[in-house]
C-alpha atoms as a PDB file:
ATOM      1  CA  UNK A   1       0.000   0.000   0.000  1.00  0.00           C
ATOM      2  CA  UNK A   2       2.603   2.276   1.163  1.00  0.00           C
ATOM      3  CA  UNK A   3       4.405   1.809  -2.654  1.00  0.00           C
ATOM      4  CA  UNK A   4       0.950   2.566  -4.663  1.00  0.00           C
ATOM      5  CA  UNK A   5       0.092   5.878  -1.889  1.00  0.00           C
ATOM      6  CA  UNK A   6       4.158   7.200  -2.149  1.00  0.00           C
ATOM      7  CA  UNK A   7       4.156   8.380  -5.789  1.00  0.00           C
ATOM      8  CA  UNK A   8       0.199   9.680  -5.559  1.00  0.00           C
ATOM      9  CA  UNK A   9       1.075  11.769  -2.412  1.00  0.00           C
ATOM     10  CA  UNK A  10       4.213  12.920  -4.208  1.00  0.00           C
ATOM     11  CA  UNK A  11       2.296  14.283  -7.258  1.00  0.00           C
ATOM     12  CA  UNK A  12      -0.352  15.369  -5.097  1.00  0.00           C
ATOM     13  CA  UNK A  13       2.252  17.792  -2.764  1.00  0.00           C
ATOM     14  CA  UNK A  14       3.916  18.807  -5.784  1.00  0.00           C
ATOM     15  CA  UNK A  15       0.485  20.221  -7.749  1.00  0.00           C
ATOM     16  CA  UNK A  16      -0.209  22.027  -4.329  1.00  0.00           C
ATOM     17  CA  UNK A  17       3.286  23.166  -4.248  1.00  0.00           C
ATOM     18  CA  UNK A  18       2.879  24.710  -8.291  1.00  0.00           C
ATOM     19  CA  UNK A  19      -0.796  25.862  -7.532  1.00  0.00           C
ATOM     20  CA  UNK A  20      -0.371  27.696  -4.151  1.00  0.00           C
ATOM     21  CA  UNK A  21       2.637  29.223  -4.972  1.00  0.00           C
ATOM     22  CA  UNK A  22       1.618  30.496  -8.351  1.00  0.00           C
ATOM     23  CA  UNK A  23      -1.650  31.306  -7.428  1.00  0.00           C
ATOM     24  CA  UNK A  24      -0.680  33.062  -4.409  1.00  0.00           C
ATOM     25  CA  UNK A  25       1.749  35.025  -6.313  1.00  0.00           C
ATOM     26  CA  UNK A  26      -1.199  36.352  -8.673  1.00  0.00           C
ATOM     27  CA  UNK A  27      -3.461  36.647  -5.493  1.00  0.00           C
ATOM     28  CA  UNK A  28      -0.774  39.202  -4.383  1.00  0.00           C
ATOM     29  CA  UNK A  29      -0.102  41.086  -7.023  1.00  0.00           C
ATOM     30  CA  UNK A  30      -3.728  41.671  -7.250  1.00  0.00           C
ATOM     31  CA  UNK A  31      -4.075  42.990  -3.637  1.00  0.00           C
ATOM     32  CA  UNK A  32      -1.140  45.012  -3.821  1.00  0.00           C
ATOM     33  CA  UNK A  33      -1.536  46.680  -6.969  1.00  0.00           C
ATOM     34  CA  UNK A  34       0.997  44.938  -9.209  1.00  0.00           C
ATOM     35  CA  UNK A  35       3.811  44.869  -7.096  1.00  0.00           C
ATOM     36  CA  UNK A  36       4.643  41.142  -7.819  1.00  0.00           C
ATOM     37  CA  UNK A  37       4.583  41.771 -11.623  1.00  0.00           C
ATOM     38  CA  UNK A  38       5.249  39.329 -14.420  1.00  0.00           C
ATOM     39  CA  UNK A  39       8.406  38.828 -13.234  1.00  0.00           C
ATOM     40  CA  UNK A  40       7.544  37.616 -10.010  1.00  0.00           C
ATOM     41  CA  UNK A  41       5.091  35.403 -10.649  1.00  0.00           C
ATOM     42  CA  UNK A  42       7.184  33.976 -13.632  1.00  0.00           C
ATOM     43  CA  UNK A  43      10.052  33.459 -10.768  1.00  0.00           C
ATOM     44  CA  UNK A  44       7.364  32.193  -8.139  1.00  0.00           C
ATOM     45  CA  UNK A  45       6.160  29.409 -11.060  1.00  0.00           C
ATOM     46  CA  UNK A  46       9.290  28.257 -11.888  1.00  0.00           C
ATOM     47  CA  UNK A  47      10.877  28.426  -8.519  1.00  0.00           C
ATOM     48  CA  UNK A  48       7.862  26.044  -7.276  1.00  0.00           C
ATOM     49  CA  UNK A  49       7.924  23.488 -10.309  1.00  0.00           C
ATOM     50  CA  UNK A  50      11.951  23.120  -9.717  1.00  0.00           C
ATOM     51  CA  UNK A  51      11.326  22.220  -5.709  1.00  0.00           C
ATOM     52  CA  UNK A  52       8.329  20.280  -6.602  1.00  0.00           C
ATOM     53  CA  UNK A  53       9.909  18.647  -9.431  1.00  0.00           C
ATOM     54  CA  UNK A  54      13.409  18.130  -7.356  1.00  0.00           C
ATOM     55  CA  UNK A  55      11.276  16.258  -4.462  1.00  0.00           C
ATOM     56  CA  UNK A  56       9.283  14.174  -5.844  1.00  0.00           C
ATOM     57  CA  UNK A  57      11.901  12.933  -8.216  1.00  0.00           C
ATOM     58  CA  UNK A  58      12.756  10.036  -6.514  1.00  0.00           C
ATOM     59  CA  UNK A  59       9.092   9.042  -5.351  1.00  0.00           C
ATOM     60  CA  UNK A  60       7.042   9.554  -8.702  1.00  0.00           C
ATOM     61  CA  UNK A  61       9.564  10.482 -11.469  1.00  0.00           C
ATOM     62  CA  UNK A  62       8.289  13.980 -10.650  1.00  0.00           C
ATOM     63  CA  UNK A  63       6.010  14.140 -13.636  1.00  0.00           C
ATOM     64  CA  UNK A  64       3.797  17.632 -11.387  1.00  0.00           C
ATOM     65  CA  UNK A  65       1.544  18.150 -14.742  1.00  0.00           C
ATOM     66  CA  UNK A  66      -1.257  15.525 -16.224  1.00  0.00           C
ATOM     67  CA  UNK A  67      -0.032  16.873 -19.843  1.00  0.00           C
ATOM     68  CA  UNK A  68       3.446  15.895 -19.067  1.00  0.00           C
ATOM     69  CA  UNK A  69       2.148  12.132 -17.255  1.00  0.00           C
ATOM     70  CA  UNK A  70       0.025  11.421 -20.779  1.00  0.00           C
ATOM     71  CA  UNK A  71       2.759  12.551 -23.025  1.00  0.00           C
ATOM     72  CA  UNK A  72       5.467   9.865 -21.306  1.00  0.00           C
ATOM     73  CA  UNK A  73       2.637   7.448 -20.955  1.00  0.00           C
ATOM     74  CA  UNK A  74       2.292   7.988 -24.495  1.00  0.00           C
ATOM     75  CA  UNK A  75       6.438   7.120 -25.248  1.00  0.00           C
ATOM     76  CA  UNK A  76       5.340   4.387 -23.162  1.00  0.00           C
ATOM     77  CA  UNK A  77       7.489   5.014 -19.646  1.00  0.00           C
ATOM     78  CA  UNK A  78       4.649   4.990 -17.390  1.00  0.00           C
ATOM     79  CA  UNK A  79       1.814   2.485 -18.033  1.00  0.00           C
ATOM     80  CA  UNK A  80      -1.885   3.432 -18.520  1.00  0.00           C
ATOM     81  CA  UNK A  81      -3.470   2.710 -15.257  1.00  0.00           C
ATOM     82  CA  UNK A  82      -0.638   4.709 -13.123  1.00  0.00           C
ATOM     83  CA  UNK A  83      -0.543   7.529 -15.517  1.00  0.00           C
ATOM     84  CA  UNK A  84      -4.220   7.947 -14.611  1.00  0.00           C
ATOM     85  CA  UNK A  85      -3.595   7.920 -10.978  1.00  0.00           C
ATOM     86  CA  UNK A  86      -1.123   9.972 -11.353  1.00  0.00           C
ATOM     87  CA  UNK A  87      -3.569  12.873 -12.801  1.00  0.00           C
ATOM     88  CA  UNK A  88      -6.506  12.150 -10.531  1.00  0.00           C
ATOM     89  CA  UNK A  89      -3.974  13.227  -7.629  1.00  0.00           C
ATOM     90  CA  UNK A  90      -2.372  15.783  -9.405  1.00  0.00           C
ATOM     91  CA  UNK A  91      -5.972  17.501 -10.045  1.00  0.00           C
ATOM     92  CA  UNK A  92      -6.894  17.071  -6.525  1.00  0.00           C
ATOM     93  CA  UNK A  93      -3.648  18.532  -5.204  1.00  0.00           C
ATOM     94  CA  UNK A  94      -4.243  21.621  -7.511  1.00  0.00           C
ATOM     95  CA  UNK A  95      -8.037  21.584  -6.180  1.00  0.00           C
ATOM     96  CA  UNK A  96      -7.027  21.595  -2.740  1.00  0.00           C
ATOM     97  CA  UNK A  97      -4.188  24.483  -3.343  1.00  0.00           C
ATOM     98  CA  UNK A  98      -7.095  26.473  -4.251  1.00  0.00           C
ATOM     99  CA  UNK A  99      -9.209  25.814  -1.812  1.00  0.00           C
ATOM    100  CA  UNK A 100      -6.621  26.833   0.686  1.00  0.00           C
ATOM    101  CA  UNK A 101      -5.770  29.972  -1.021  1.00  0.00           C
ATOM    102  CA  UNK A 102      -9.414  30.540  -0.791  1.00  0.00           C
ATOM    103  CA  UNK A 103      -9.383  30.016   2.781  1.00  0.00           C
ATOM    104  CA  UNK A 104      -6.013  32.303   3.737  1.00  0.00           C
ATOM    105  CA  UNK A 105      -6.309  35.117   1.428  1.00  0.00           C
ATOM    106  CA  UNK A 106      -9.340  38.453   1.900  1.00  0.00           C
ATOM    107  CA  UNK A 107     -11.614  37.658   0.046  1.00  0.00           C
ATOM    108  CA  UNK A 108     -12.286  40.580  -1.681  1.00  0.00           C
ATOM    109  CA  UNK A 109      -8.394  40.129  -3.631  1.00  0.00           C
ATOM    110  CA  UNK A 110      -8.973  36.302  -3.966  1.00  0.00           C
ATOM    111  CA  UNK A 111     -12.268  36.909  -6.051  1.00  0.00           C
ATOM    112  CA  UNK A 112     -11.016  39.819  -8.184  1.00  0.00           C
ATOM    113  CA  UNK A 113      -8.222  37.511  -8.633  1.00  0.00           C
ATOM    114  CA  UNK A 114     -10.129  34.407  -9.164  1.00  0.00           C
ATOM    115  CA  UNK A 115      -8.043  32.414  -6.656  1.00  0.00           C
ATOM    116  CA  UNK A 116      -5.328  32.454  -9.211  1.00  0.00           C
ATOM    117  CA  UNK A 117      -7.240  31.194 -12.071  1.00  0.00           C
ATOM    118  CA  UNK A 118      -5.626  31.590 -15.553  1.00  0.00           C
ATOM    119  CA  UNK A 119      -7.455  33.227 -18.688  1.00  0.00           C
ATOM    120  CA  UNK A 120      -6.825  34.282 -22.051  1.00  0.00           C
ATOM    121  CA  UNK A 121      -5.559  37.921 -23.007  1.00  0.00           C
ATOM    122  CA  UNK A 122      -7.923  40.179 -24.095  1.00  0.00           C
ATOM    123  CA  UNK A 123      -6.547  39.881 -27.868  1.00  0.00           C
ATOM    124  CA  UNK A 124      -6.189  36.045 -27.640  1.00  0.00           C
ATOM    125  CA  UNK A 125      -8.714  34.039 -29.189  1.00  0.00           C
ATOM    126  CA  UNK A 126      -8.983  30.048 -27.881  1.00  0.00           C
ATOM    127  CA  UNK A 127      -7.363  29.032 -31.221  1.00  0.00           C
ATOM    128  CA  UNK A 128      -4.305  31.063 -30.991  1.00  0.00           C
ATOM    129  CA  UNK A 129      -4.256  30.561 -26.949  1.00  0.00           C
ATOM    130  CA  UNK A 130      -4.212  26.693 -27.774  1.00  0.00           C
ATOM    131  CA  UNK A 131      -1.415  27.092 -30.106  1.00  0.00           C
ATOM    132  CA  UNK A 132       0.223  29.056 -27.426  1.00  0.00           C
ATOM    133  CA  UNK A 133      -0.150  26.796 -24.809  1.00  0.00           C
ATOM    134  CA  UNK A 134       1.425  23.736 -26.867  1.00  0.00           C
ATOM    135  CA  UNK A 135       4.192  25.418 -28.075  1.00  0.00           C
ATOM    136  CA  UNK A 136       5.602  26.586 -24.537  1.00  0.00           C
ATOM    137  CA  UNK A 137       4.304  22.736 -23.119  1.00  0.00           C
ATOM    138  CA  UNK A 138       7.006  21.769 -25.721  1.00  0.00           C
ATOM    139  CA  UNK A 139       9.765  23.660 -24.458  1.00  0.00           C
ATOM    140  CA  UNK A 140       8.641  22.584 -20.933  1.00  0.00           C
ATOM    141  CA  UNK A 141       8.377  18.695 -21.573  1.00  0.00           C
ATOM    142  CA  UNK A 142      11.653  19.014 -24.185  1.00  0.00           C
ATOM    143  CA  UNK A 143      13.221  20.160 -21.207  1.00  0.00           C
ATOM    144  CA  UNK A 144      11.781  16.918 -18.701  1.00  0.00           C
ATOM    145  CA  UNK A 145      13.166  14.946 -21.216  1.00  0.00           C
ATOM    146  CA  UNK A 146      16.519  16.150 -21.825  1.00  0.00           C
ATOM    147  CA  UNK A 147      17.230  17.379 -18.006  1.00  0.00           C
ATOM    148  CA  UNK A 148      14.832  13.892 -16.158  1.00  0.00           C
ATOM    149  CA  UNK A 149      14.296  11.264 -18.197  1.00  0.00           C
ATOM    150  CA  UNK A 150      17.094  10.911 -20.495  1.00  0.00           C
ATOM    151  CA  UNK A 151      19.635   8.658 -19.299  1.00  0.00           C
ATOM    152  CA  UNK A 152      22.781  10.775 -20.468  1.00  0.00           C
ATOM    153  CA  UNK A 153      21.047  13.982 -19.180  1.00  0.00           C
ATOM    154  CA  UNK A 154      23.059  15.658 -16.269  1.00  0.00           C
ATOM    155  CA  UNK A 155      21.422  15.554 -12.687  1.00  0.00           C
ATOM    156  CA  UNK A 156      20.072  18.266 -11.935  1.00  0.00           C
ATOM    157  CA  UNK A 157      16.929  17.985 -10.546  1.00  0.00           C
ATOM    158  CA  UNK A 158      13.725  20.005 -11.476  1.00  0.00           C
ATOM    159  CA  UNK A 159      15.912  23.087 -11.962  1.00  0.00           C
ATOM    160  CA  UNK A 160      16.171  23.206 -15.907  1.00  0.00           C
ATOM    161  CA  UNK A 161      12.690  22.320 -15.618  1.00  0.00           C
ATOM    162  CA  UNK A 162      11.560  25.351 -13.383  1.00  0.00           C
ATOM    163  CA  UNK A 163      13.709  27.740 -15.156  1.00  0.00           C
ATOM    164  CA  UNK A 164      11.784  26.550 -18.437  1.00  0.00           C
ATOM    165  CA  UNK A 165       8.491  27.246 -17.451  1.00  0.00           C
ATOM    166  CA  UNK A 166       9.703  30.855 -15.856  1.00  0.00           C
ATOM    167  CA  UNK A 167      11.272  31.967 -19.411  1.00  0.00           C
ATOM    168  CA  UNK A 168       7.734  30.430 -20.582  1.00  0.00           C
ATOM    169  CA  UNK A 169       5.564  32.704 -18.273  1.00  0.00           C
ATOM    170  CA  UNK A 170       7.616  35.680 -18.933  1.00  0.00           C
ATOM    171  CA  UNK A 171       6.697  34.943 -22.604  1.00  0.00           C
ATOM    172  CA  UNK A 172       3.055  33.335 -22.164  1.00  0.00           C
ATOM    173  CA  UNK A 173       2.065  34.995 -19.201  1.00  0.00           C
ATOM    174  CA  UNK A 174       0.181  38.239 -20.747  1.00  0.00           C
ATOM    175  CA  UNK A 175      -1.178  35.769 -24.050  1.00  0.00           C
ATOM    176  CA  UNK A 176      -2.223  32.968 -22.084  1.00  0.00           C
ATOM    177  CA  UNK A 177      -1.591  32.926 -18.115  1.00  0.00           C
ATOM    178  CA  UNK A 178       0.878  30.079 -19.288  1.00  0.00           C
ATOM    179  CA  UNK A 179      -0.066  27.086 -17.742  1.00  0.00           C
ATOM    180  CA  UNK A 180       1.636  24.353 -19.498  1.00  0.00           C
ATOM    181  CA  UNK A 181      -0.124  22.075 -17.215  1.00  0.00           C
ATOM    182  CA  UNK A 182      -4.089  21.026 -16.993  1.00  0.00           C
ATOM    183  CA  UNK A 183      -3.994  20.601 -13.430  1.00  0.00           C
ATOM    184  CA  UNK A 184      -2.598  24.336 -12.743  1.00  0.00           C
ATOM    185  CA  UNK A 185      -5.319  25.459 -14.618  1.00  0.00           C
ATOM    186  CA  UNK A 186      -8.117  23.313 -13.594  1.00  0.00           C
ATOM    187  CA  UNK A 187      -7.898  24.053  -9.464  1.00  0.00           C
ATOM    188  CA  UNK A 188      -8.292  27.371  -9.208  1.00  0.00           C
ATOM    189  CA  UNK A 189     -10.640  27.596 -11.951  1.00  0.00           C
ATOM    190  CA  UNK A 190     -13.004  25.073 -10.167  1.00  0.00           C
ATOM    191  CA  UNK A 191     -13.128  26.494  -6.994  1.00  0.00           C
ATOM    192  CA  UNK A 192     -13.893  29.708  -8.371  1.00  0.00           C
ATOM    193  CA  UNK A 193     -16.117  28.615 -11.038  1.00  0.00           C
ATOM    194  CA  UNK A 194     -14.149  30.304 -13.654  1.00  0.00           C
ATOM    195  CA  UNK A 195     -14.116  27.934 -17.293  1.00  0.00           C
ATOM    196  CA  UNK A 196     -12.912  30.851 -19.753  1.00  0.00           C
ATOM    197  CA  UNK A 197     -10.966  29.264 -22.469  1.00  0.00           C
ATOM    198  CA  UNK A 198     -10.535  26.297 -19.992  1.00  0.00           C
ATOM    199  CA  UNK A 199     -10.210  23.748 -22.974  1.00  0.00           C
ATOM    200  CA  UNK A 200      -6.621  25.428 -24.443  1.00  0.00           C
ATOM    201  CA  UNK A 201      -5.265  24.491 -21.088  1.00  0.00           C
ATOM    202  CA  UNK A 202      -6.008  21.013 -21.324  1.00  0.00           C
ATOM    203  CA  UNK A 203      -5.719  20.383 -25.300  1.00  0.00           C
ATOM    204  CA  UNK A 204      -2.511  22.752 -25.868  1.00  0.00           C
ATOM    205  CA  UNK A 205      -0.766  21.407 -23.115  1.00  0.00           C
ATOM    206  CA  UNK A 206      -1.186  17.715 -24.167  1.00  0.00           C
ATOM    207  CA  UNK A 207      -0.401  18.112 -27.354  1.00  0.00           C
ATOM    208  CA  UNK A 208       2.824  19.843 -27.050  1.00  0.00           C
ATOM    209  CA  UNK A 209       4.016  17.539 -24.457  1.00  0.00           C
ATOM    210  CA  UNK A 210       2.988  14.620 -26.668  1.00  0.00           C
ATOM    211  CA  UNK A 211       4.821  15.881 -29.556  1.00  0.00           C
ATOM    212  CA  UNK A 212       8.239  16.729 -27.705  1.00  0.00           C
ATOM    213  CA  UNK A 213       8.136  13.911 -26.214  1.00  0.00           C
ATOM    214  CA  UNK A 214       7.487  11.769 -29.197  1.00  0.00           C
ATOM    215  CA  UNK A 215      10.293  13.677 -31.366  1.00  0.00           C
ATOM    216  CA  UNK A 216      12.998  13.104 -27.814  1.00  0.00           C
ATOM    217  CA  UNK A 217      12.581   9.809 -27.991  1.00  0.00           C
ATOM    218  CA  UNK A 218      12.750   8.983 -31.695  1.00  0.00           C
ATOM    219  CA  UNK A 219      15.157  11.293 -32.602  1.00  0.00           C
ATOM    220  CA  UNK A 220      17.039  12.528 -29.414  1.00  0.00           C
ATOM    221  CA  UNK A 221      17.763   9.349 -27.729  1.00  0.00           C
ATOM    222  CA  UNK A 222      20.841   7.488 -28.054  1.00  0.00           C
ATOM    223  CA  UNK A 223      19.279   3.745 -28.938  1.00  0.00           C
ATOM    224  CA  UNK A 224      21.062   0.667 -27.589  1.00  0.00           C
END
C-alpha cells in the first residue's frame, strides 16, 4: 500500500506546491496593486515546479503536470493505469491548493483575482491561446526529457525544468496565463467557477508535451 500511496502523495504535494505558490503570487499582485509583476510570478512558477519537481523525483519520477504524465505514458514510460492515478492526484492537489488559497487570502483580492485562475488575453482568441499553450508545453516537456528522463542527461533535478516554465511565463504569461499544465489550470478555476478558455489548457498542453516527447525519444535518444 505504502508503494501505490508514495508516488500519488508525491504528485499530489507537488500540484499544491505549483498551484499555491503560483496562485498566491497572482493573489498578491492583485491585492497590492501589481507589485509582484510578471516577473515575479514567472520566478514564483518556476521556482515552485523546480522544488516540486526536485522532491518528488525520486518518489514519482516527478512528472507535477497531467499533460506531461500522458505525453510519457504515451512514449510508453509509465503504463496506462498509473498515468491515470497519477492525474486524478495531481488535479486534486491543484483543487485543494485552491481551496486553501481561498481560505487564507481576503476575500475581496482572492475573487477579483479568481483564486489564481488563468485566462486568455484580451486579444487572444482560444485558437491562438491553444497554439500558445502547446508550443511553450514543448519547451517545458523538451526540457523533462533532456534534463529527467534521459539517461545521459546531467542531474540536476527540477531546476532546468523550473527555469523553463519561468522563461515560458515571462513569454506566455500576458497571451495565455501560461499554464503548461491542466492541473494548474483546472484548481483554481473550479473552486472559483471560472471555465474561460478552460479547454486550451487542457488540449494545448497535451499536445505539445505529446509531440516533444514523441520527437525526444525517436530522434534525441541514443538507442542501444
Amino acid at each position: 500500500m505504502r508503494q501505490t500511496l508514495r508516488p500519488l502523495v508525491a504528485e499530489f504535494i507537488g500540484v499544491f506546491i505549483l498551484v499555491f505558490i503560483g496562485g498566491g503570487a497572482i493573489i498578491v499582485n492583485t491585492f497590492q496593486a501589481g507589485s509582484v509583476g510578471l516577473m515575479g510570478i514567472a520566478a514564483a512558477h518556476g521556482l515552485a515546479l523546480a522544488i516540486a519537481v526536485t522532491v518528488a523525483i525520486d518518489a514519482s519520477g516527478g512528472h507535477i503536470n497531467p499533460a506531461i504524465t500522458v505525453g510519457l505514458w504515451s512514449v510508453g514510460r509509465i503504463d496506462a493505469r498509473r498515468a491515470g492515478l497519477y492525474v486524478v492526484a495531481q488535479l486534486l492537489g491543484a483543487i485543494v491548493a485552491a481551496l486553501v488559497l481561498k481560505a487564507i487570502f481576503p476575500a475581496g483580492a482572492g475573487q477579483v483575482a479568481q483564486y489564481g485562475a488563468l485566462s486568455l488575453g484580451s486579444q487572444t482568441s482560444l485558437l491562438q491561446g491553444t497554439l500558445i499553450e502547446a508550443v511553450l508545453t514543448f519547451f517545458l516537456a523538451f526540457a523533462v526529457m533532456g534534463t529527467l528522463v534521459d539517461p545521459a542527461a546531467p542531474r540536476m533535478g527540477g531546476f532546468g525544468i523550473g527555469l523553463t516554465l519561468w522563461m515560458c511565463v515571462l513569454a506566455g504569461g500576458p497571451l495565455t496565463g501560461a499554464a503548461l499544465n491542466p492541473a494548474r489550470a483546472f484548481g483554481p478555476a473550479l473552486v472559483a467557477g471560472f471555465w474561460v478558455g478552460q479547454v486550451a489548457y487542457w488540449i494545448g498542453p497535451i499536445l505539445g508535451a505529446v509531440v516533444a516527447m514523441q520527437v525526444y525519444e525517436r530522434m534525441m535518444l541514443k538507442k542501444g
